[in-house]
Protein backbone atom coordinates (compact mmCIF):
# COMPACT_ATOMS: atom_id res chain seq x y z
CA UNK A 1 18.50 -29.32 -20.36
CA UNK A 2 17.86 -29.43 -23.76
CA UNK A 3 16.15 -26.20 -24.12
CA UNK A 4 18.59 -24.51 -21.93
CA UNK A 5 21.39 -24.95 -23.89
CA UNK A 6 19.91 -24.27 -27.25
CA UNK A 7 18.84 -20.41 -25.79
CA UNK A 8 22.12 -19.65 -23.39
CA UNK A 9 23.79 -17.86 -25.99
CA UNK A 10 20.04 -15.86 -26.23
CA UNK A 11 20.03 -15.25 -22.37
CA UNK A 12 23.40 -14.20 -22.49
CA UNK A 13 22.99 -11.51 -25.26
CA UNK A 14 19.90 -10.73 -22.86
CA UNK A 15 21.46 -10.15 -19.83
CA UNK A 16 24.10 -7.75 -21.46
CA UNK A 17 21.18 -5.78 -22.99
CA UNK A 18 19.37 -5.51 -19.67
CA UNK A 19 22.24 -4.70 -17.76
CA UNK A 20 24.71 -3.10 -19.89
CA UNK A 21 27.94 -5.43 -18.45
CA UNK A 22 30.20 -7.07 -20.90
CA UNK A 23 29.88 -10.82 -20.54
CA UNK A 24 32.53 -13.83 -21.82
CA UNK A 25 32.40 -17.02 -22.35
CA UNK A 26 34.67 -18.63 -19.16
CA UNK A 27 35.83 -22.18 -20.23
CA UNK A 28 37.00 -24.70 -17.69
CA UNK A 29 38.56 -23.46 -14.45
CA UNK A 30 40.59 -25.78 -12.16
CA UNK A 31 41.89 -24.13 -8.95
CA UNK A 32 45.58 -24.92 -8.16
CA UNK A 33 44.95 -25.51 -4.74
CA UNK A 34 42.85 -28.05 -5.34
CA UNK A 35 43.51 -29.39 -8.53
CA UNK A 36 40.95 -31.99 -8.35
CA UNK A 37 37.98 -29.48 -8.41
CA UNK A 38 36.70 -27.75 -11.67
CA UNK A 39 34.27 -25.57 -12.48
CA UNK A 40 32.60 -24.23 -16.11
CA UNK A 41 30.66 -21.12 -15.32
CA UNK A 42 28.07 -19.71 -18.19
CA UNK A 43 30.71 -16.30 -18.39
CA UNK A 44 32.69 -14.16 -17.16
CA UNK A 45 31.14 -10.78 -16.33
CA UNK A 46 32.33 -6.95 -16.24
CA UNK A 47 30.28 -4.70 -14.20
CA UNK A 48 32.04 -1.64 -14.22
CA UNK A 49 29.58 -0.48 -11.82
CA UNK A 50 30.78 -3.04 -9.14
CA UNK A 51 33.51 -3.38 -6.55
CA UNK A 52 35.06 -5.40 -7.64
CA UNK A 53 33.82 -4.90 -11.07
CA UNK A 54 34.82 -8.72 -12.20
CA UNK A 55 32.54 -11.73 -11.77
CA UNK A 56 30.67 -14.52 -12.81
CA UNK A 57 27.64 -15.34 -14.74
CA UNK A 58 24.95 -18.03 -14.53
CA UNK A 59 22.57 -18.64 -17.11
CA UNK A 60 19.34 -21.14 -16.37
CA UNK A 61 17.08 -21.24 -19.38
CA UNK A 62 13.95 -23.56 -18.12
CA UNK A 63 11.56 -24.91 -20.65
CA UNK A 64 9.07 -22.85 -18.67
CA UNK A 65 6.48 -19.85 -19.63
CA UNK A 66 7.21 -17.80 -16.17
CA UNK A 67 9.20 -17.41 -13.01
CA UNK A 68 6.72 -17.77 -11.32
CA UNK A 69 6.31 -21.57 -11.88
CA UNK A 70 9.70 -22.59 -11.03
CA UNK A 71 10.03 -23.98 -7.60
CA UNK A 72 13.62 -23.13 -6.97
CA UNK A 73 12.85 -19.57 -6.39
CA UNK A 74 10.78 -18.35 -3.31
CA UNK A 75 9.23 -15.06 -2.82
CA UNK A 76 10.31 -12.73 -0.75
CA UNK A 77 9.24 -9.23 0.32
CA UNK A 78 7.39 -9.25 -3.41
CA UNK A 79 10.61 -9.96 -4.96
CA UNK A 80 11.83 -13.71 -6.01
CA UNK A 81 15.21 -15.21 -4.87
CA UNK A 82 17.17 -18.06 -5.59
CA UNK A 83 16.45 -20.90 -2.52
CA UNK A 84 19.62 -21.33 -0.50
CA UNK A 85 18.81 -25.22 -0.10
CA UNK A 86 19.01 -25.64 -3.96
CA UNK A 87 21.66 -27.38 -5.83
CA UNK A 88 21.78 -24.50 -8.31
CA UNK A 89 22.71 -22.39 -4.67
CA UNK A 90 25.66 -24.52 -4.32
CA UNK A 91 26.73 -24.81 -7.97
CA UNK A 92 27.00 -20.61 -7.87
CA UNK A 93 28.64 -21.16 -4.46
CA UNK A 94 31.61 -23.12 -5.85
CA UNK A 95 31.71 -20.99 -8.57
CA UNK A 96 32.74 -18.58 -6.63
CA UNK A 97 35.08 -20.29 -4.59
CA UNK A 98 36.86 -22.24 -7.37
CA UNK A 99 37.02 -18.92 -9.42
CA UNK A 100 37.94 -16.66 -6.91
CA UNK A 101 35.14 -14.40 -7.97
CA UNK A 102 33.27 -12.89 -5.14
CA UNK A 103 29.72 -12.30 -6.61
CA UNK A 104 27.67 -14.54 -9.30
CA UNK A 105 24.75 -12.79 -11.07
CA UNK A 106 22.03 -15.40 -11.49
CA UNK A 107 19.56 -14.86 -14.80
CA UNK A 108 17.12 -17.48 -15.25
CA UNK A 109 15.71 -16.44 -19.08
CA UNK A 110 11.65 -17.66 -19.08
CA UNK A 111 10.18 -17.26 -22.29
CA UNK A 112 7.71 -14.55 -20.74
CA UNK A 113 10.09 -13.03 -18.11
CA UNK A 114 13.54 -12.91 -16.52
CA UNK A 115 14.88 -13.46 -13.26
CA UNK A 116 17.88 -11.87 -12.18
CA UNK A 117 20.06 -11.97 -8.79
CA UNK A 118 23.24 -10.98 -8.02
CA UNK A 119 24.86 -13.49 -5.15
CA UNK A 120 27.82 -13.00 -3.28
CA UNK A 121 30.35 -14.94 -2.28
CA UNK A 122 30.14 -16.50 1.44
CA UNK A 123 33.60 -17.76 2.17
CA UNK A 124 32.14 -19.76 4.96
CA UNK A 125 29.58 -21.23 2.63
CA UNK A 126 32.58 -21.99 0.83
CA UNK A 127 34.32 -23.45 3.38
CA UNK A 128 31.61 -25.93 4.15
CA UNK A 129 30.98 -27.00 0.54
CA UNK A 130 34.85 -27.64 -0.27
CA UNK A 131 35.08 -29.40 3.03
CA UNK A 132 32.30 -31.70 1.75
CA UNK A 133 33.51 -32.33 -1.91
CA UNK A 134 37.04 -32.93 -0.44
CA UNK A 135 35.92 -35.60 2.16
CA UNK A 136 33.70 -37.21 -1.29
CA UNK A 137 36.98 -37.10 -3.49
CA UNK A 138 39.33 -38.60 -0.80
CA UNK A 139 37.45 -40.92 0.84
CA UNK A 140 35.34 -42.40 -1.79
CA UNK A 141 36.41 -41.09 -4.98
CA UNK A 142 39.65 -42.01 -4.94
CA UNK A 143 39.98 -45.15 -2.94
CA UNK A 144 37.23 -46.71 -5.79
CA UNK A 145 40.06 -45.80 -8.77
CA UNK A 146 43.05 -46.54 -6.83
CA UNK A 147 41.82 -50.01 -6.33
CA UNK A 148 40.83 -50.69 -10.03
């Protein structure tokens, strides 16, 4: 985690080389309908190639030499994508639907190559996620502090 933090401002500067969007740093973002959520994506992202042309960015910098290596990502069709059973799946998922944002591109900066993959929003994806966290904050969350 380290490593990833000391070359995200490197990724970033990166990704807006390689793809030519304007990228910004985001901050904390708390939905207000459901206040109790937050999120802290890597940036903000203008594609003004896109509809719409606003979205998010997330930045994984693994202490790694290659893509290739990194077991989160599975080939497919000669081309490597993000696995949809992986936590950093759902992180970009929420993303999304605390944001508002309807597509996430993921860069994962190795220090030989790059991955890059735009995801888009799946509001039932969404759906299910929020469902969970809300049943988690509710239910066990809250009833733990309340009591103390």
């Amino acid at each position: 985690m380290k490593f990833g933090l000391e070359h995200e401002q490197e990724a970033a500067e990166a990704y807006a080389t390689i793809t030519g969007n304007n990228v910004f740093k985001a901050g904390l973002v708390i939905n207000p309908s459901c206040f109790y959520l937050g999120t802290s994506p890597d940036r903000k992202v203008i594609d003004p190639n896109s509809v719409p042309m606003y979205g998010l960015l997330e930045i994984k910098c693994p202490n790694s030499d290659s893509i290739t290596n990194l077991k989160y990502l599975t080939l497919v069709n000669n081309s490597y994508k993000l696995k949809s059973s992986h936590e950093y799946y759902y992180q970009i998922m929420g993303q999304m639907g605390l944001t508002g944002a309807l597509w996430c591109d993921l860069f994962i900066w190795c220090k030989d190559d790059y991955h890059l993959e735009r995801i888009n929003c799946l509001p039932g994806k969404w759906q299910e996620i929020k469902q969970k966290l809300d049943i988690f904050y509710f239910n066990c969350f809250l009833p733990k502090c309340v009591r103390y």
